[in-house]
C-alpha atoms as a PDB file:
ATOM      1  CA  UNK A   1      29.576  49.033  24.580  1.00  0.00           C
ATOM      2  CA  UNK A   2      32.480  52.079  25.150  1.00  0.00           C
ATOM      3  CA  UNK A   3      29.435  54.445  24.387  1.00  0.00           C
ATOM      4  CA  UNK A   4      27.228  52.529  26.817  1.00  0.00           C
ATOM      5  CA  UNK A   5      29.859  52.215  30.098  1.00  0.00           C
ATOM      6  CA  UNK A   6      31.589  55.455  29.429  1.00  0.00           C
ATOM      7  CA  UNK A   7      35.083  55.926  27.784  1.00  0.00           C
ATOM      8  CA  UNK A   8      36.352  55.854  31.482  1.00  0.00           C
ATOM      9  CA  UNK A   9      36.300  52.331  31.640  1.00  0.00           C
ATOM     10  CA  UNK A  10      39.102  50.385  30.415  1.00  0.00           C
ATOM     11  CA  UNK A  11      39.146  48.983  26.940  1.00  0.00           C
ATOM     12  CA  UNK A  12      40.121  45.213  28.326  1.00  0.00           C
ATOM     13  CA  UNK A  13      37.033  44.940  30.901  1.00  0.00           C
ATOM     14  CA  UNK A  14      34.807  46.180  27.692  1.00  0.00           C
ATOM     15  CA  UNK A  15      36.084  43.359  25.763  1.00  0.00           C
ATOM     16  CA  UNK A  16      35.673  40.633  28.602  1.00  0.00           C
ATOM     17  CA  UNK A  17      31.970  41.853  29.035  1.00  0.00           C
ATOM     18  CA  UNK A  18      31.423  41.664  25.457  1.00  0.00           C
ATOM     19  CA  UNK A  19      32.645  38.035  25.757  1.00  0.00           C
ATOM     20  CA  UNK A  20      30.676  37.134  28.459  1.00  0.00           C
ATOM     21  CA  UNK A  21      27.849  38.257  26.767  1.00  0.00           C
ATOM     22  CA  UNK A  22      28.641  36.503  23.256  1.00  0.00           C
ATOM     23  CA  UNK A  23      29.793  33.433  25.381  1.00  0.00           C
ATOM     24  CA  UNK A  24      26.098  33.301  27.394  1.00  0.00           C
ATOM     25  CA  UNK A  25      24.428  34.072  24.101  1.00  0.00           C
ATOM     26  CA  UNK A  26      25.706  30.898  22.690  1.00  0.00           C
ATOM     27  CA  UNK A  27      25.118  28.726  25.373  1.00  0.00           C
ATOM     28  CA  UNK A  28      21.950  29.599  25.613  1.00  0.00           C
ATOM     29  CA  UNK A  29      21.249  28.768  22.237  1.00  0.00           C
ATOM     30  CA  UNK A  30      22.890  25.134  22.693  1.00  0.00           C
ATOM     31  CA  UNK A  31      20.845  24.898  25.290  1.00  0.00           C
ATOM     32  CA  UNK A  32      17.261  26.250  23.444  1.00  0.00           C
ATOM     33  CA  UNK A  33      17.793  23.745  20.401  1.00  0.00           C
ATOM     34  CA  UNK A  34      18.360  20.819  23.207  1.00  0.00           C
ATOM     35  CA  UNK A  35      14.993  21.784  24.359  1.00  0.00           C
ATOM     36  CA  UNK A  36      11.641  19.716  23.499  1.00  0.00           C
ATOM     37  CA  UNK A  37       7.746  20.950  24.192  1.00  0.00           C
ATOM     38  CA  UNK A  38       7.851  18.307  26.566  1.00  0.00           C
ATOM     39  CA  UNK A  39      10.407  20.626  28.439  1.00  0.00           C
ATOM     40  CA  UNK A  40       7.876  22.792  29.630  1.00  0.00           C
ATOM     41  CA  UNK A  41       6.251  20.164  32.026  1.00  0.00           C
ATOM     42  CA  UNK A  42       9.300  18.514  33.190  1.00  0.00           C
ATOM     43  CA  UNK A  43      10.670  19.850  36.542  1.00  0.00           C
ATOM     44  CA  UNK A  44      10.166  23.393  38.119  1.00  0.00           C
ATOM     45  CA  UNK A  45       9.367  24.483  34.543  1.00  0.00           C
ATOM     46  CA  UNK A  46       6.030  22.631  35.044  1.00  0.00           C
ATOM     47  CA  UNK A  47       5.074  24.925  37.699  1.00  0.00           C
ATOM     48  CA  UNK A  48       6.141  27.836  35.403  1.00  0.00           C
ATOM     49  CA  UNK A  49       4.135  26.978  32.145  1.00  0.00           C
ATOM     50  CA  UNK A  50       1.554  26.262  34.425  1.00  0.00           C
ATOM     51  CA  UNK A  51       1.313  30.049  35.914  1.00  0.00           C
ATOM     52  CA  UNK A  52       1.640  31.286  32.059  1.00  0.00           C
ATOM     53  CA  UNK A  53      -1.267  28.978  30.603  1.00  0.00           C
ATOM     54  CA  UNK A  54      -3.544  29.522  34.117  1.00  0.00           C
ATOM     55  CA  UNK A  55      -3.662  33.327  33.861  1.00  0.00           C
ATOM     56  CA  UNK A  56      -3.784  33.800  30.171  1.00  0.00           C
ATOM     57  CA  UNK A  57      -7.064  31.404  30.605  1.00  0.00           C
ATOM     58  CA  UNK A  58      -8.649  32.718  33.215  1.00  0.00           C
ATOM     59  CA  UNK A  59      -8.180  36.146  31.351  1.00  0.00           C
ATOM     60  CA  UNK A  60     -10.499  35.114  29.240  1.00  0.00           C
ATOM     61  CA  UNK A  61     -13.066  33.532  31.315  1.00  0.00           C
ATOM     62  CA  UNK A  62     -15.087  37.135  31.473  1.00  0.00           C
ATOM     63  CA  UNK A  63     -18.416  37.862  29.465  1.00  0.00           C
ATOM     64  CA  UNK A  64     -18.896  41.636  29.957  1.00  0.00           C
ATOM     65  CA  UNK A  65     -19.889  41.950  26.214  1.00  0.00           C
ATOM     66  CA  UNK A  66     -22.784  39.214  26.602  1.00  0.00           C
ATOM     67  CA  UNK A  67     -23.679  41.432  29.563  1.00  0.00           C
ATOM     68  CA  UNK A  68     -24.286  44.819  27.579  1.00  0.00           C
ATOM     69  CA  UNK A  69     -26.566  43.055  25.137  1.00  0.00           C
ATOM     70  CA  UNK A  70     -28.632  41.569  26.995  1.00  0.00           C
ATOM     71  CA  UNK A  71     -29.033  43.903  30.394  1.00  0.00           C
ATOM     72  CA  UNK A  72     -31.989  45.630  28.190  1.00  0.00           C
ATOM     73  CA  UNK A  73     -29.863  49.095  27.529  1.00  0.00           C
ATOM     74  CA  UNK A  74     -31.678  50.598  24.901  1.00  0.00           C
ATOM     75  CA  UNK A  75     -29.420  53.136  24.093  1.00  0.00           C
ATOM     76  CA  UNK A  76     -26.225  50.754  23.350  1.00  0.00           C
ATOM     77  CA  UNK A  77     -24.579  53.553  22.022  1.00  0.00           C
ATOM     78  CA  UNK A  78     -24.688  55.819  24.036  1.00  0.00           C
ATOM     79  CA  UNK A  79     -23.457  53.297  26.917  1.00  0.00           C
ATOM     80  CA  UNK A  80     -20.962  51.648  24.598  1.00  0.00           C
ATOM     81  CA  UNK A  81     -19.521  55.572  24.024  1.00  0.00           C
ATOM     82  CA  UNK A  82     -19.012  56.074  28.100  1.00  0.00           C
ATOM     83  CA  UNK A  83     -17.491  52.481  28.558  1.00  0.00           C
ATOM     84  CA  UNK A  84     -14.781  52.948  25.803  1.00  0.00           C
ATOM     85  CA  UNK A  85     -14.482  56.502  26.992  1.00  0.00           C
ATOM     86  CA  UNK A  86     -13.474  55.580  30.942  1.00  0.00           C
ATOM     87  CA  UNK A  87     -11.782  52.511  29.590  1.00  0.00           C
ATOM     88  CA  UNK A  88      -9.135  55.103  27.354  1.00  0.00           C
ATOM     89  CA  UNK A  89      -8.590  57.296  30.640  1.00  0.00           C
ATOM     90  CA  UNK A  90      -7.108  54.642  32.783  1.00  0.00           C
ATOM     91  CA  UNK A  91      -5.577  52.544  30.275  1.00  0.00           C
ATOM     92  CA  UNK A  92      -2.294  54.264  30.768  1.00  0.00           C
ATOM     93  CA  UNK A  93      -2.013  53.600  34.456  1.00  0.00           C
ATOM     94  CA  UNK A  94      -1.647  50.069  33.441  1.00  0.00           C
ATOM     95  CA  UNK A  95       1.753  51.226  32.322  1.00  0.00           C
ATOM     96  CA  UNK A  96       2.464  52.968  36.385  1.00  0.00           C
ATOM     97  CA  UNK A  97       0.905  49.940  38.652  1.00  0.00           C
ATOM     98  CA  UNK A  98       2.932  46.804  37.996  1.00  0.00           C
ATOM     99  CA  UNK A  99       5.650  48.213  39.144  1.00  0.00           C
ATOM    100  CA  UNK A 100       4.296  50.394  41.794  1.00  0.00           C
ATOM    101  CA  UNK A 101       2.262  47.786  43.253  1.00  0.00           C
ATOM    102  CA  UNK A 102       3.159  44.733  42.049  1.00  0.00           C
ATOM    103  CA  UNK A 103       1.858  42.162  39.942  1.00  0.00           C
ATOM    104  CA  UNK A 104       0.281  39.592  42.716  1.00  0.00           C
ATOM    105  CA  UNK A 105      -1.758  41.904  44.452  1.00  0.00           C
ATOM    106  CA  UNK A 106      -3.188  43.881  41.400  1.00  0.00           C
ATOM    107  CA  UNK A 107      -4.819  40.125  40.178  1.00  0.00           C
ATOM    108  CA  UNK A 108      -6.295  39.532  43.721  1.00  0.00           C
ATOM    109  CA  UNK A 109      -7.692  42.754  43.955  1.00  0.00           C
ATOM    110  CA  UNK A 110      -8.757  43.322  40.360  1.00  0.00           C
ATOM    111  CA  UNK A 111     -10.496  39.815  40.384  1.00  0.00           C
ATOM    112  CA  UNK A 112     -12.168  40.347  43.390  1.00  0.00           C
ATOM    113  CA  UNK A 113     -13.807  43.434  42.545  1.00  0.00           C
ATOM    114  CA  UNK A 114     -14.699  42.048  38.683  1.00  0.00           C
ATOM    115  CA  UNK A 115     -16.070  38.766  40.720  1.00  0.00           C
ATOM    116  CA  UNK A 116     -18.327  41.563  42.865  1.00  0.00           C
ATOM    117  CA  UNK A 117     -19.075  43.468  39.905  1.00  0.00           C
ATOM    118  CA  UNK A 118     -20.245  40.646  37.981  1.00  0.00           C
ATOM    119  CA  UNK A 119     -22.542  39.373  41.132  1.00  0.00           C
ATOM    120  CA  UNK A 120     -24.042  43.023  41.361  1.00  0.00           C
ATOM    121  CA  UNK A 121     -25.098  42.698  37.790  1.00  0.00           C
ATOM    122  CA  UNK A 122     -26.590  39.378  37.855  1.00  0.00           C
ATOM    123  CA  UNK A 123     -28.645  39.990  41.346  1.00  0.00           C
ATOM    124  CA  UNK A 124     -30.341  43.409  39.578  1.00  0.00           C
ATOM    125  CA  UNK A 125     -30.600  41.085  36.404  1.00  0.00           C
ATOM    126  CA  UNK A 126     -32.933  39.088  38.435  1.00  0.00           C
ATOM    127  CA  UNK A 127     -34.518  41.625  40.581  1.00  0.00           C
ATOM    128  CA  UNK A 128     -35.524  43.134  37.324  1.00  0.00           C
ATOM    129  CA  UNK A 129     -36.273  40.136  34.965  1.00  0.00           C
ATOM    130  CA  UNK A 130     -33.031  41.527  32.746  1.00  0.00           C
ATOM    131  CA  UNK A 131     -34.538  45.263  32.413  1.00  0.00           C
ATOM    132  CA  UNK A 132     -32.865  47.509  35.003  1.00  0.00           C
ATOM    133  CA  UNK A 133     -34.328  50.751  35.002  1.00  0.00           C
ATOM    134  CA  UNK A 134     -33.989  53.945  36.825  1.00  0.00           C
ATOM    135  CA  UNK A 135     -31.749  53.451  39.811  1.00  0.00           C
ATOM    136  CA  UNK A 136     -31.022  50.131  39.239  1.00  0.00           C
ATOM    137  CA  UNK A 137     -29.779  51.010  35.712  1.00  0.00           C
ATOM    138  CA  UNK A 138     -27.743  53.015  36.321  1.00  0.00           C
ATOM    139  CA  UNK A 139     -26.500  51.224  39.331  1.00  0.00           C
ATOM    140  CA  UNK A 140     -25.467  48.384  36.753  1.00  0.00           C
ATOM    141  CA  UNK A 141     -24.217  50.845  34.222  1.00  0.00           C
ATOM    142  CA  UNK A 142     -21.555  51.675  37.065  1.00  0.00           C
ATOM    143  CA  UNK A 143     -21.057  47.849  38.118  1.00  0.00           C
ATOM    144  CA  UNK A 144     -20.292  47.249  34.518  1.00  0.00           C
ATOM    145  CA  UNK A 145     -18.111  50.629  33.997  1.00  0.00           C
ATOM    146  CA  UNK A 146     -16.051  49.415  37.093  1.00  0.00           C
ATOM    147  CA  UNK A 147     -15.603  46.127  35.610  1.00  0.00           C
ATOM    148  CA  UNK A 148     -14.029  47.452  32.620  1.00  0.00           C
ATOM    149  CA  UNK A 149     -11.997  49.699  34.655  1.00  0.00           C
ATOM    150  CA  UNK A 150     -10.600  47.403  36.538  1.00  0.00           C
ATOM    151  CA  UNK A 151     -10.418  44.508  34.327  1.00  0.00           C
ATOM    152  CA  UNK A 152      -7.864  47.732  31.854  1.00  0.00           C
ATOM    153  CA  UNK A 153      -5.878  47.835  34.814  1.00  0.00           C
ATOM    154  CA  UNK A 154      -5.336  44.694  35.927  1.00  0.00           C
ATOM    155  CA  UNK A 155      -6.381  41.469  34.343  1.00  0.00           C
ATOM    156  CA  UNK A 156      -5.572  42.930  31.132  1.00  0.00           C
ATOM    157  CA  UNK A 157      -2.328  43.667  31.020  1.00  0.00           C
ATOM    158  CA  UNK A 158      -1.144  41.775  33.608  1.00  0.00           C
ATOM    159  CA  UNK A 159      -1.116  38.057  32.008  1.00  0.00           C
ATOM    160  CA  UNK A 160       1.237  39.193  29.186  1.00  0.00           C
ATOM    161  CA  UNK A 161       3.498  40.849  31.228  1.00  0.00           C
ATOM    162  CA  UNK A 162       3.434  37.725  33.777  1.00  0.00           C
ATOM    163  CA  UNK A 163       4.322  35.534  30.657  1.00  0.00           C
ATOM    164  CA  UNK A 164       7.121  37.328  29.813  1.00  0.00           C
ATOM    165  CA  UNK A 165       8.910  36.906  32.854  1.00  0.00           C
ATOM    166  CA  UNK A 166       7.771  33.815  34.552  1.00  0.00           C
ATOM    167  CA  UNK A 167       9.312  31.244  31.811  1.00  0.00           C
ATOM    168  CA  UNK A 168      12.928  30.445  32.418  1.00  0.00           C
ATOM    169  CA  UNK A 169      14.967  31.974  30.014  1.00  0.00           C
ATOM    170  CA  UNK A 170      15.066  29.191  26.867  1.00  0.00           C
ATOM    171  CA  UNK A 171      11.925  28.252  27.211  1.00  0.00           C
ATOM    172  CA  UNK A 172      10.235  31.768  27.054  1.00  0.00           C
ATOM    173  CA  UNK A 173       9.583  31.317  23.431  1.00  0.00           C
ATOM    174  CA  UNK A 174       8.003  27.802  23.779  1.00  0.00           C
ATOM    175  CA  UNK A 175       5.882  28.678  26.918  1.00  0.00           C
ATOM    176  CA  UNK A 176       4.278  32.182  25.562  1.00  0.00           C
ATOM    177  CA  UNK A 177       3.534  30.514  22.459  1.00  0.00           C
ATOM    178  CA  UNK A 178       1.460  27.731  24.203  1.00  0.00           C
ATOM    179  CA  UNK A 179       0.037  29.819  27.174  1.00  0.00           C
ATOM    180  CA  UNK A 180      -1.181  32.688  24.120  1.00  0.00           C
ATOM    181  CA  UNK A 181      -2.475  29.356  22.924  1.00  0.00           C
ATOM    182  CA  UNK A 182      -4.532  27.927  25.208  1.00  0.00           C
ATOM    183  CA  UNK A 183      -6.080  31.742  26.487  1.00  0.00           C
ATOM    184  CA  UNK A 184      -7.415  32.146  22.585  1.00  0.00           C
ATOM    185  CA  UNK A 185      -8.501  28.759  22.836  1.00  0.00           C
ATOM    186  CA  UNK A 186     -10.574  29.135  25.731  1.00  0.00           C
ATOM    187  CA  UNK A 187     -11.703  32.745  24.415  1.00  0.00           C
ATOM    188  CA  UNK A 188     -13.383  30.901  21.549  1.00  0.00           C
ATOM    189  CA  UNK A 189     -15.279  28.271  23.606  1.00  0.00           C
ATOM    190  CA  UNK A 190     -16.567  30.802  25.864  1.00  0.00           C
ATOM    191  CA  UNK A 191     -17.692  32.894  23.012  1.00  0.00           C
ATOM    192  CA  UNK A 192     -19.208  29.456  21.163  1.00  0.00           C
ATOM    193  CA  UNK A 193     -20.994  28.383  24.388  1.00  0.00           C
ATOM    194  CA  UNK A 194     -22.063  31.752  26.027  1.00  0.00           C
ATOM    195  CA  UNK A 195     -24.843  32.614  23.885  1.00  0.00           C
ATOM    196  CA  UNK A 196     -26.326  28.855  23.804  1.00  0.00           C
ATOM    197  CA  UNK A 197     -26.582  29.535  27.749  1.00  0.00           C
ATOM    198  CA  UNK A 198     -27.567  33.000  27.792  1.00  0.00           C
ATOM    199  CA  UNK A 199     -30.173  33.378  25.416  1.00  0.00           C
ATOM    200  CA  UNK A 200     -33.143  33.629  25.715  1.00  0.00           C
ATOM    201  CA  UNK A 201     -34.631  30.769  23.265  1.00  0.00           C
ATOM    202  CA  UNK A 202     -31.790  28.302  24.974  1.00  0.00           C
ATOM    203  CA  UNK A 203     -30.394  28.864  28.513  1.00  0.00           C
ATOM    204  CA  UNK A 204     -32.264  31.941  29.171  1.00  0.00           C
ATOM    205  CA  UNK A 205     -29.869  32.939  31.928  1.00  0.00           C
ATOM    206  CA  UNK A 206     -29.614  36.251  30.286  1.00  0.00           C
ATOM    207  CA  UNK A 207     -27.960  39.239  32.449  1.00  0.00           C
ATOM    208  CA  UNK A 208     -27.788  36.217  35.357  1.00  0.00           C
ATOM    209  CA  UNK A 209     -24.723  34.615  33.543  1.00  0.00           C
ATOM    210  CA  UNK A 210     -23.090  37.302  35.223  1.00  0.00           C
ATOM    211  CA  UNK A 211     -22.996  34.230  38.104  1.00  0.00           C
ATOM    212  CA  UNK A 212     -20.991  32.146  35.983  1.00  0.00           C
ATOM    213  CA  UNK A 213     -18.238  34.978  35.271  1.00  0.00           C
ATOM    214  CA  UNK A 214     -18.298  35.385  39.200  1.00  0.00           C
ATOM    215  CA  UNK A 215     -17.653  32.009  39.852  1.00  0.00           C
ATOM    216  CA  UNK A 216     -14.314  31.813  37.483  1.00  0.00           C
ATOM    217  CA  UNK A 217     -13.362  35.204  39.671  1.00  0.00           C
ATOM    218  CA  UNK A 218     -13.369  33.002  42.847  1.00  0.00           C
ATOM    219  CA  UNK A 219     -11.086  30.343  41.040  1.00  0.00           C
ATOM    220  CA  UNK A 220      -9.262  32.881  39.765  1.00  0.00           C
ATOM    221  CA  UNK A 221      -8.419  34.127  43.260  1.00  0.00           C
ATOM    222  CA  UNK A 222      -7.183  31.092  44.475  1.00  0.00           C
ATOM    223  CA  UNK A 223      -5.224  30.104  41.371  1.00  0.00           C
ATOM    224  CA  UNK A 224      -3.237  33.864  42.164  1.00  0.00           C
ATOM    225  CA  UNK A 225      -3.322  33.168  45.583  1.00  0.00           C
ATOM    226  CA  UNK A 226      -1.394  29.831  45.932  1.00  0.00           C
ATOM    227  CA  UNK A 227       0.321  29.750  42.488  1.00  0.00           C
ATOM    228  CA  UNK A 228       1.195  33.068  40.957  1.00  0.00           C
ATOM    229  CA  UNK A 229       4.103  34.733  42.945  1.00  0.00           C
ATOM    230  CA  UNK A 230       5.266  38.453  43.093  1.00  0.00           C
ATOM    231  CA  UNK A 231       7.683  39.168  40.110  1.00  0.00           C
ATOM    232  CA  UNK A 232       8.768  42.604  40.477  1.00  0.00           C
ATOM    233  CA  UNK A 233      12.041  43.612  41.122  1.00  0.00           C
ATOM    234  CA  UNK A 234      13.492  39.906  40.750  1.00  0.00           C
ATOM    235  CA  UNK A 235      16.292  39.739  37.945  1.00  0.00           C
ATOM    236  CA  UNK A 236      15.841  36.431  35.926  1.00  0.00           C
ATOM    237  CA  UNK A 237      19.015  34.721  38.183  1.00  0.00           C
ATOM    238  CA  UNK A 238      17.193  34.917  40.836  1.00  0.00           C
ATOM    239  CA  UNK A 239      13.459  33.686  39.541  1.00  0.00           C
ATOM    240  CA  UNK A 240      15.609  30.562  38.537  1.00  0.00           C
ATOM    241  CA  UNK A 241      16.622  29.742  41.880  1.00  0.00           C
ATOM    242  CA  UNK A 242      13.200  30.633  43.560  1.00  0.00           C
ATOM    243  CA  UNK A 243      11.387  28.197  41.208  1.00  0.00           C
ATOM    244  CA  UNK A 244      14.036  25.395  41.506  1.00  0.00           C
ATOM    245  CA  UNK A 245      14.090  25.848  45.285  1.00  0.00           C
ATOM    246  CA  UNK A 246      10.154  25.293  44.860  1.00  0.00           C
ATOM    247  CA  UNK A 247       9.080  28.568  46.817  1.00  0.00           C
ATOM    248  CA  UNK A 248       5.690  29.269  47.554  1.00  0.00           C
ATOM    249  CA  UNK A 249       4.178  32.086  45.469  1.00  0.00           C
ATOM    250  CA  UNK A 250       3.141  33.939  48.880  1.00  0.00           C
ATOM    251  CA  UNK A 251       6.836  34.174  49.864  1.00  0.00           C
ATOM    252  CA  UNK A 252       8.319  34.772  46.466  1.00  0.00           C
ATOM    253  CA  UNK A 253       8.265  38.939  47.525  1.00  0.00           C
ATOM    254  CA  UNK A 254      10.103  38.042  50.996  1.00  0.00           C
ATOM    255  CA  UNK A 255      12.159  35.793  50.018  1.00  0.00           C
ATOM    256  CA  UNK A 256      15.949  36.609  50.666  1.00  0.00           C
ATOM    257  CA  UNK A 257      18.408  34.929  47.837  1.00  0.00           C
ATOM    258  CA  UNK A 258      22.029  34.772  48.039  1.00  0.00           C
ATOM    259  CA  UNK A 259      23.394  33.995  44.412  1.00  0.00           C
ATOM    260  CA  UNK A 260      26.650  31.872  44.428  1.00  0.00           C
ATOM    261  CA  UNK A 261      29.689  33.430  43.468  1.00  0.00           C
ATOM    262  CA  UNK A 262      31.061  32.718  40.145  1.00  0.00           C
ATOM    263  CA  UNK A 263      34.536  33.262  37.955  1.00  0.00           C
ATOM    264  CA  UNK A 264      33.961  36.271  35.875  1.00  0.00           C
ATOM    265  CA  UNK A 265      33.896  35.552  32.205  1.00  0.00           C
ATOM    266  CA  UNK A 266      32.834  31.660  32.836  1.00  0.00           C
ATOM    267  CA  UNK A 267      29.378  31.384  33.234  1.00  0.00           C
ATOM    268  CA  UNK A 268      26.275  33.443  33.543  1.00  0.00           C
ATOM    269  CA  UNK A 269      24.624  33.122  37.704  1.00  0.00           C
ATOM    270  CA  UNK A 270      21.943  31.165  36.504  1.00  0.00           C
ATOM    271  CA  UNK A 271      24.328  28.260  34.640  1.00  0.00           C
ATOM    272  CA  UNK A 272      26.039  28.498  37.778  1.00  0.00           C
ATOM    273  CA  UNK A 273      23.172  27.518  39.829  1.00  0.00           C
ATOM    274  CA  UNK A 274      21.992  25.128  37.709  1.00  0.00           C
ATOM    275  CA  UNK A 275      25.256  22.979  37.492  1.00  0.00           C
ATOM    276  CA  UNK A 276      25.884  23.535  41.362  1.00  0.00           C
ATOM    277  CA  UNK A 277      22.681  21.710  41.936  1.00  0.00           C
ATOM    278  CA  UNK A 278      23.390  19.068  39.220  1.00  0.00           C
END
C-alpha cells in the first residue's frame, strides 16, 4: 500500500486504509455466507438478476450459423474465410466502445441493426426460394457480414461485462453463475429446435427463420429499453442506491446521487446506505 499511495503519505492513514479494507473484506464475507439463491429474487436484487439472466438469454437467441447453411452459398469456405476475417478486425473495438459509448445504447443499436439484418436475409430468402444469386447474394453476404460485425461489437461482449457489474456486490458470484446458466441453457434449445424448424424435410422455413431471429431483436429492444440501465462510470456505491431507490433504467445515466457521509474507518458507503434505510 506505501508503494501504491506514495511514501509521502503518512504511515498511520496507510494503516487505517488497510483496515478499512480488511474490515469491509470481512463483512462482506459475513454477509455472502448469510446469503441464500433465493437472495437473488428477493428485493431490488430481483430486478438485478433479472437484467443478468435477460441479456445473457437473449444473447443467445441468434441463428446466423443456421443462416450460412442453408442461404444456398456454395462456396462455404470461401464465405466462412471473409466472415471470420471482418469478425477478427473489429473484435478489438469491443475493448474501446463500452466505455466510449456506453453500454445501453450499444444493445439498442446493435440489436436493431442485427433485427434489420436478419429481416433483409429472410425477405431475399423468399424472393429467391433460399438461393440468392448475383446481386442478391451478395447483398445477403453483406446483411450477414454486418450481422456478425455488429453482433462482435455489441451483443457479444456486452452481456458479460453487464453481469459483472449489475449484481450487488455478494451476490455477484451467485447471479453470474445462474445468468451464464440460463444463456447456455437457452443456447442449447435453440440449437435442438432450430434445425427441426428450418429444414427442409420438417419446418422448411429455411433462410426465412431469419424472421424468427428478428422477432427476439424486437424483444430484445424493449427488454434494453425499459430494464437495462447505463452502467458506465457508476462506482458500485452508487449502483446500490440507484437499484434500491428503484430508478428507471432510462434515467440511470442522469441520475444525480448524493452518497451519505460516513465515519472513516466504520463502514464502507454502501453498508452505510443500506443500514440508513433499514
Amino acid at each position: 500500500m506505501t508503494k501504491l499511495r506514495g511514501r509521502n503519505v503518512p504511515e498511520i492513514d496507510i494503516r487505517n486504509e488497510v483496515y478499512e479494507i480488511r474490515a469491509a473484506y470481512e463483512e462482506e464475507r459475513r454477509l455472502v455466507r448469510g446469503m441464500s439463491i433465493m437472495q437473488l429474487f428477493h428485493g431490488s436484487d430481483c430486478r438485478r438478476t433479472l437484467i443478468a439472466i435477460g441479456v445473457q438469454c437473449l444473447q443467445q437467441a441468434q441463428g446466423v450459423a443456421f443462416m450460412l447453411l442453408a442461404l444456398g452459398f456454395t462456396n462455404i469456405y470461401d464465405v466462412l474465410i471473409k466472415v471470420l476475417s471482418v469478425n477478427m478486425i473489429f473484435v478489438f473495438l469491443g475493448f474501446y466502445l463500452p466505455d466510449r459509448f456506453g453500454r445501453r445504447p450499444l444493445l439498442l443499436i446493435g440489436t436493431t441493426l442485427m433485427a434489420l439484418s436478419m429481416f433483409t436475409v429472410s425477405m431475399i430468402s423468399a424472393f429467391t426460394d433460399n438461393k440468392p444469386t448475383g446481386v442478391l447474394g451478395r447483398l445477403t453476404l453483406a446483411a450477414v457480414i454486418i450481422w456478425i460485425v455488429v453482433f462482435t461489437l455489441t451483443w457479444g461482449p456486452l452481456p458479460w461485462i453487464i453481469c459483472s457489474e449489475v449484481p450487488s456486490n455478494y451476490l455477484r458470484e451467485k447471479t453470474l453463475a445462474i445468468a451464464s446458466w440460463s444463456g447456455f441453457g437457452v443456447a442449447l434449445i435453440s440449437n435442438l429446435l432450430t434445425p427441426y424448424i428450418q429444414d427442409a424435410q420438417y419446418g422448411d422455413l429455411q433462410g426465412r427463420i431469419g424472421f424468427v431471429w428478428c422477432g427476439f431483436g424486437v424483444i430484445s429492444f424493449f427488454f434494453c429499453y425499459f430494464l437495462v440501465p447505463e452502467l458506465r462510470n457508476r462506482p458500485l456505491e452508487e449502483l446500490d442506491i440507484l437499484f434500491n431507490e428503484g430508478v428507471p433504467a432510462r434515467k440511470f445515466s442522469t441520475y444525480k446521487v448524493s452518497l451519505n457521509p460516513i465515519e472513516k474507518g466504520t463502514m464502507t458507503p454502501t453498508l452505510a446506505y443500506k443500514e440508513e434505510k433499514a
